[in-house]
C-alpha atoms as a PDB file:
ATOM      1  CA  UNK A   1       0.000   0.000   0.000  1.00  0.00           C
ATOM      2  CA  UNK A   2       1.347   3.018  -0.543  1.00  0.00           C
ATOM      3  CA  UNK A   3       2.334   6.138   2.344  1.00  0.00           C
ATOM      4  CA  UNK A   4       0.512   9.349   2.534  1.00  0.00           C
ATOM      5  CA  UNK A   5       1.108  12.075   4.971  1.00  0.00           C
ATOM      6  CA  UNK A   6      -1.653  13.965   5.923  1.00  0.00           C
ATOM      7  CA  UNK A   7      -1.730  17.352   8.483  1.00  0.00           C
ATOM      8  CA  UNK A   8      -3.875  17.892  10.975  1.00  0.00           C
ATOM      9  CA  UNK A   9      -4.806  20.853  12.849  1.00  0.00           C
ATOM     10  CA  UNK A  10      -7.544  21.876  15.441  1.00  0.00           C
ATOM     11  CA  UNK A  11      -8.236  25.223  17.291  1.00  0.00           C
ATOM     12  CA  UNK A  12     -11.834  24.920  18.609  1.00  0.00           C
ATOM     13  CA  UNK A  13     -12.916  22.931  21.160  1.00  0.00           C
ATOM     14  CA  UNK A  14     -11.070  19.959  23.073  1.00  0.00           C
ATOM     15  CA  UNK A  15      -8.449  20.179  20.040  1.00  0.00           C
ATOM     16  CA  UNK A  16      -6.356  16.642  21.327  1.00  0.00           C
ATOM     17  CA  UNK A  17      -9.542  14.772  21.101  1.00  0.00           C
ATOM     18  CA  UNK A  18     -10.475  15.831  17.832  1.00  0.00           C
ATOM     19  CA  UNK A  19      -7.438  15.457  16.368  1.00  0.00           C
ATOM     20  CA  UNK A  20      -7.680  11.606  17.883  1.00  0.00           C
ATOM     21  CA  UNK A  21     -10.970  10.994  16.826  1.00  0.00           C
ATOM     22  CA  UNK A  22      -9.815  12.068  13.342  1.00  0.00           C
ATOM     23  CA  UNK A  23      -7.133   9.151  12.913  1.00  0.00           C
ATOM     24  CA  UNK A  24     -10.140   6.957  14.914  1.00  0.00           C
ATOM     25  CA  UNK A  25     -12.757   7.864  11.965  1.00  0.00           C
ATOM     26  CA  UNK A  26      -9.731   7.404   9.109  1.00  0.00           C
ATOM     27  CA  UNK A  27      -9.206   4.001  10.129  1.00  0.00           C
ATOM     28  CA  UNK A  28     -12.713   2.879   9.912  1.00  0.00           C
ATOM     29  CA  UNK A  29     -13.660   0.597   7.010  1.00  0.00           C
ATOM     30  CA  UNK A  30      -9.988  -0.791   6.829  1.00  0.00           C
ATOM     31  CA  UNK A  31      -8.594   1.685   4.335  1.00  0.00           C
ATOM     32  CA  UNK A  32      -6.478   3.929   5.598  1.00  0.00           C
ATOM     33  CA  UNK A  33      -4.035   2.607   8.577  1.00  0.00           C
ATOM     34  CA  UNK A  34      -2.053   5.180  10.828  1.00  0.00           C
ATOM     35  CA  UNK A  35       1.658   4.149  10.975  1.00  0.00           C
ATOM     36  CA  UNK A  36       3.144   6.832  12.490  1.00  0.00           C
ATOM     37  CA  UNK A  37       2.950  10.420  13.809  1.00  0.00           C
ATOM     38  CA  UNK A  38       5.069  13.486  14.136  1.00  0.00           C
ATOM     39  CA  UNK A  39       5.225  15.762  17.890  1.00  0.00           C
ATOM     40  CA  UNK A  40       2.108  17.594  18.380  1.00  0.00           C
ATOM     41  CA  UNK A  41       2.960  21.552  18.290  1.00  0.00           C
ATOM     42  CA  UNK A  42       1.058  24.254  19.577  1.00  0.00           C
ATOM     43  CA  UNK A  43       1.241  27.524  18.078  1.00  0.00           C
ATOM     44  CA  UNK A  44      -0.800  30.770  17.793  1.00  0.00           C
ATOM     45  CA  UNK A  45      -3.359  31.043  14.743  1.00  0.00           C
ATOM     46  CA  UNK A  46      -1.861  33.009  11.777  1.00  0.00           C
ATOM     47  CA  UNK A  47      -3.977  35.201  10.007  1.00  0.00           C
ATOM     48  CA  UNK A  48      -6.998  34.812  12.322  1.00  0.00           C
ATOM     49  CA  UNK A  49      -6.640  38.052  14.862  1.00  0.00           C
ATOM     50  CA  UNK A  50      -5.450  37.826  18.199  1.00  0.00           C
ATOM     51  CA  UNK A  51      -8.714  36.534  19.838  1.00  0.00           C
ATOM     52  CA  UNK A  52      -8.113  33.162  17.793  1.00  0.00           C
ATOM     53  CA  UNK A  53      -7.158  30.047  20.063  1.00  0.00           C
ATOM     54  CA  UNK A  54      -3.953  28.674  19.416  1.00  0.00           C
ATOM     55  CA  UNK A  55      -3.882  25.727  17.355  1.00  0.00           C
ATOM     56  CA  UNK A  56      -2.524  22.041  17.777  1.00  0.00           C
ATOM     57  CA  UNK A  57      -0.861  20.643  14.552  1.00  0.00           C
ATOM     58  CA  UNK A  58       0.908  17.541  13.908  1.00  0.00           C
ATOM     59  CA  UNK A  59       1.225  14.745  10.922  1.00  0.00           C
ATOM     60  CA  UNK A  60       0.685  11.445  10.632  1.00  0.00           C
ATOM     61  CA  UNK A  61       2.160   9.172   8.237  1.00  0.00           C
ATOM     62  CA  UNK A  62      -0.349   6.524   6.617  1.00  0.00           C
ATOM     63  CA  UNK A  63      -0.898   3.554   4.440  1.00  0.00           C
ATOM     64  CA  UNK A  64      -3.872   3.240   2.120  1.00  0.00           C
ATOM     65  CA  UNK A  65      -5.867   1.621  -0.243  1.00  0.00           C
ATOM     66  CA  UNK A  66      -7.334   4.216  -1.294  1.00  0.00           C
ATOM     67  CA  UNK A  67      -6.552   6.323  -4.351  1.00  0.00           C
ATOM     68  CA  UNK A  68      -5.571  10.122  -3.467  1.00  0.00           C
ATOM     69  CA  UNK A  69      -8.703  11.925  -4.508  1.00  0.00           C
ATOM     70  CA  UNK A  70     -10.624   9.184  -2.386  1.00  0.00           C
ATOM     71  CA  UNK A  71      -8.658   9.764   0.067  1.00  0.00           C
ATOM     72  CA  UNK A  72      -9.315  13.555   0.015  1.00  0.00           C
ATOM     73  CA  UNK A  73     -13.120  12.654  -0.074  1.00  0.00           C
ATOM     74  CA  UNK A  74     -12.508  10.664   3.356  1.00  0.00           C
ATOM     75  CA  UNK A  75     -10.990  13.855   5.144  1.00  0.00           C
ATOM     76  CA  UNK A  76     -13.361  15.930   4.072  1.00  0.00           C
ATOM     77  CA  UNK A  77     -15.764  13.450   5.447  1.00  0.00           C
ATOM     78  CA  UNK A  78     -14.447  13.264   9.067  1.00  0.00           C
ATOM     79  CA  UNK A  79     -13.595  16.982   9.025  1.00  0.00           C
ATOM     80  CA  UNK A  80     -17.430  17.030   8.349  1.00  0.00           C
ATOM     81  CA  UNK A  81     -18.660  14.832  11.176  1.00  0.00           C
ATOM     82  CA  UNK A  82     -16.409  16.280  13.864  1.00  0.00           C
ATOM     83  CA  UNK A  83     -18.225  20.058  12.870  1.00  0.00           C
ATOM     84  CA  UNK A  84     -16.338  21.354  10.564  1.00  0.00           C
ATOM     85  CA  UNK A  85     -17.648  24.785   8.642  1.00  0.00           C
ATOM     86  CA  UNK A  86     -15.916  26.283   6.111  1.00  0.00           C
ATOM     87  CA  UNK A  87     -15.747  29.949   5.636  1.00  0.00           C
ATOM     88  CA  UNK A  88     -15.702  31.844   2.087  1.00  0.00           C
ATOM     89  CA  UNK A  89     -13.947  34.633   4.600  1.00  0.00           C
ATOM     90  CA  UNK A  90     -10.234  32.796   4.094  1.00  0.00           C
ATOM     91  CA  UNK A  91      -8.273  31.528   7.064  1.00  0.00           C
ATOM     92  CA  UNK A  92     -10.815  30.772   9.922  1.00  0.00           C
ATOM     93  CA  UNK A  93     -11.268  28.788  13.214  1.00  0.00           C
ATOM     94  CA  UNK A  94     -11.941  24.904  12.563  1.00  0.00           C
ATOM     95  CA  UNK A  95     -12.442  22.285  14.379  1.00  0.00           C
ATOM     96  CA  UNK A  96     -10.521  20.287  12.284  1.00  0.00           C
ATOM     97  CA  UNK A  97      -8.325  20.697   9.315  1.00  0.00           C
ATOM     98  CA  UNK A  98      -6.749  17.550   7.462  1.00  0.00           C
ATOM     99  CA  UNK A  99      -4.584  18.113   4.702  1.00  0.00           C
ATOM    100  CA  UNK A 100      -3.064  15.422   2.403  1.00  0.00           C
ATOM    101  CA  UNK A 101       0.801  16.556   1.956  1.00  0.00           C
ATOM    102  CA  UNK A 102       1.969  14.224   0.717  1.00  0.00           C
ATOM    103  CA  UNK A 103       0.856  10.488  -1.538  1.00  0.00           C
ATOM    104  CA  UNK A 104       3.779   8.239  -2.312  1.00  0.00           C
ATOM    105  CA  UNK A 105       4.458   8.165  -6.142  1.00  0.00           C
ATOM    106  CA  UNK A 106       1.653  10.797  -7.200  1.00  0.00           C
ATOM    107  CA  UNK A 107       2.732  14.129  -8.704  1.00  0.00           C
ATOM    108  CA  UNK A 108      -0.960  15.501  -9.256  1.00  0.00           C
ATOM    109  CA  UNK A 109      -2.981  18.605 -10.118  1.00  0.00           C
ATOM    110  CA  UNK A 110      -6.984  19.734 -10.437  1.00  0.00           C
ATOM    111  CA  UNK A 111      -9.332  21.753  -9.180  1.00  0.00           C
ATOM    112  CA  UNK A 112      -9.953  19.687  -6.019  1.00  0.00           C
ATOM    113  CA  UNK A 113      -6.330  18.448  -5.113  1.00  0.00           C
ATOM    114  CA  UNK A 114      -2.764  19.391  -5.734  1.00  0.00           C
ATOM    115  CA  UNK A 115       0.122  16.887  -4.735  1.00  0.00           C
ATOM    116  CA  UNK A 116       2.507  17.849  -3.072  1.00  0.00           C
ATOM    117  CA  UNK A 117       0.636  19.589  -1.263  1.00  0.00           C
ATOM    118  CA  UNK A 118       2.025  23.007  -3.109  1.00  0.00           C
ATOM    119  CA  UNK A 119       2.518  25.239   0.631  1.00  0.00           C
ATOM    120  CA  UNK A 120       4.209  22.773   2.844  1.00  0.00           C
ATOM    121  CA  UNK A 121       7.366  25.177   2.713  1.00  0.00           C
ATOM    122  CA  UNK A 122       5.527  28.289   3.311  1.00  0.00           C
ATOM    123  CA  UNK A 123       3.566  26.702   6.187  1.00  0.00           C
ATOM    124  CA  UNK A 124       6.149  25.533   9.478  1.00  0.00           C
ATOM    125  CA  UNK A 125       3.184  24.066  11.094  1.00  0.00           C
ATOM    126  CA  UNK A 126       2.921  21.962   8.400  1.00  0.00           C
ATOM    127  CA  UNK A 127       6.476  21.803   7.645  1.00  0.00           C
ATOM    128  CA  UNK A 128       8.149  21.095  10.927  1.00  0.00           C
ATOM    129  CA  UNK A 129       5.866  17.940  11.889  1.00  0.00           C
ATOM    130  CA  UNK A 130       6.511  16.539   8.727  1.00  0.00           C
ATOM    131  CA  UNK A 131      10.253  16.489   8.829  1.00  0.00           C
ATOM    132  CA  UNK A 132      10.138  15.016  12.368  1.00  0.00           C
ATOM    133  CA  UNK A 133       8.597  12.376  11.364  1.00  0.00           C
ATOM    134  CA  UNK A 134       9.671  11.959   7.862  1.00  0.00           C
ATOM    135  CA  UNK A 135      12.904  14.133   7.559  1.00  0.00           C
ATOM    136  CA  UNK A 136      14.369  12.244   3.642  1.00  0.00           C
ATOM    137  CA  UNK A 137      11.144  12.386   2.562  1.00  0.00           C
ATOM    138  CA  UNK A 138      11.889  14.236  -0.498  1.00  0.00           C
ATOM    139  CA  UNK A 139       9.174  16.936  -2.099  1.00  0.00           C
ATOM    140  CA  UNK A 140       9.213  18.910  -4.957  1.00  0.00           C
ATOM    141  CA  UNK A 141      13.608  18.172  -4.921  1.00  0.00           C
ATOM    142  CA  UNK A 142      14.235  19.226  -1.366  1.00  0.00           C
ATOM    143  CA  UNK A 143      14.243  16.705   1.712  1.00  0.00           C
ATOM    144  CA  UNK A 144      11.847  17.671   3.981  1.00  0.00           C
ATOM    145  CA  UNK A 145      14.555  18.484   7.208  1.00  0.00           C
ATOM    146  CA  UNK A 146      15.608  21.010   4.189  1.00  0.00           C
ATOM    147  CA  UNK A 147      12.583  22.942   3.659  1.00  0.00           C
ATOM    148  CA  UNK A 148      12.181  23.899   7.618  1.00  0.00           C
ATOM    149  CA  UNK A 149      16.013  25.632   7.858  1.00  0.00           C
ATOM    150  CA  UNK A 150      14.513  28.751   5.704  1.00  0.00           C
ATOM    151  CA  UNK A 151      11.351  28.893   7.878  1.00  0.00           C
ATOM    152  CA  UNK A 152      10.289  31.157  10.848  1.00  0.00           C
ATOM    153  CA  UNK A 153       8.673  29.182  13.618  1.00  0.00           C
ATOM    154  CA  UNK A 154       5.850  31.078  14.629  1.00  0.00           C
ATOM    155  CA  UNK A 155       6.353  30.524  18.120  1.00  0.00           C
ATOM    156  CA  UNK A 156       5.853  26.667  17.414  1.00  0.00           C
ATOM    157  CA  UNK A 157       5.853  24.331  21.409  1.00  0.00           C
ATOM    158  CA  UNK A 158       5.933  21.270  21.792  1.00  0.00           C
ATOM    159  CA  UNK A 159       2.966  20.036  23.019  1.00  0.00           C
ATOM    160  CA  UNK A 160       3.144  17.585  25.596  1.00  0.00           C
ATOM    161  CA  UNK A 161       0.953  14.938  24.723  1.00  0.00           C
ATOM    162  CA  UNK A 162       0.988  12.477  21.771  1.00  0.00           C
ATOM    163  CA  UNK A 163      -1.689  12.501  18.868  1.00  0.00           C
ATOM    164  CA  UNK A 164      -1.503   8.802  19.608  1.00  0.00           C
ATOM    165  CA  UNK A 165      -3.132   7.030  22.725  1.00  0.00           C
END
């Protein structure tokens, strides 16, 4: 089966929980398996005022049968039954956010789903997770412990708790 990566991200609500019940609802039905996942990070919500709740982030590493725009259709699924809304506004609180970075041996564009995920070096809460847990994993030419050394960190902590129980 091939690997995925896939961020996610919560800043409403009981954010560890969500973020658990996420990999919980990926794994039902036998398709997607969770192999591994990065440090949780906390850091403060960019582009969402100062009254926005920090965020949790982290990225888990995956095997799946499923074929990457499937696989998009299941995250936007579960981001769907754990509340998700989606604003026309741009950047705004969620729930939770699940973004495929990553799908081993697919270089892909449309409408719906680019991959590599085209931001992961403009994004260090994407970034940093991803080359903790995967740091050779190349994208786009650079290794992903490469794309983080020309990043701020946006106040990025550790978190101390583990996405997985």
């Amino acid at each position: 089966m091939p690997l995925a990566y896939i961020a996610l991200g919560s800043n409403l609500g009981d954010r560890m929980w969500q973020m658990r019940r996420a990999l919980e609802l990926l794994e039902l039905g036998d398709r997607v398996h969770v192999l591994r996942a990065s440090p949780v990070y906390q850091n403060r919500a960019v582009g969402m005022g100062e009254d926005a709740d920090d965020f949790l982030n982290a990225v888990v590493e995956v095997s799946s049968t499923l074929e990457p725009l499937t696989l998009l259709d299941t995250c936007l699924e579960v981001e769907e039954q754990l509340g998700r809304t989606r604003s026309e506004e741009g950047w705004a609180p969620r729930t939770i956010d699940l973004d495929i970075l990553f799908y081993e041996g697919v270089s892909f564009e449309n409408e719906r789903l680019t991959l590599p995920h085209p931001r992961i070096a403009e994004r260090d809460f994407v970034a940093v997770p991803l080359a903790d847990l995967a740091p050779h994993l190349e994208i786009n030419g650079s290794m992903a412990s490469r794309i983080i050394e020309g990043l701020p960190q946006n106040e990025m902590k550790p978190y101390p708790e583990s996405i997985l129980c």
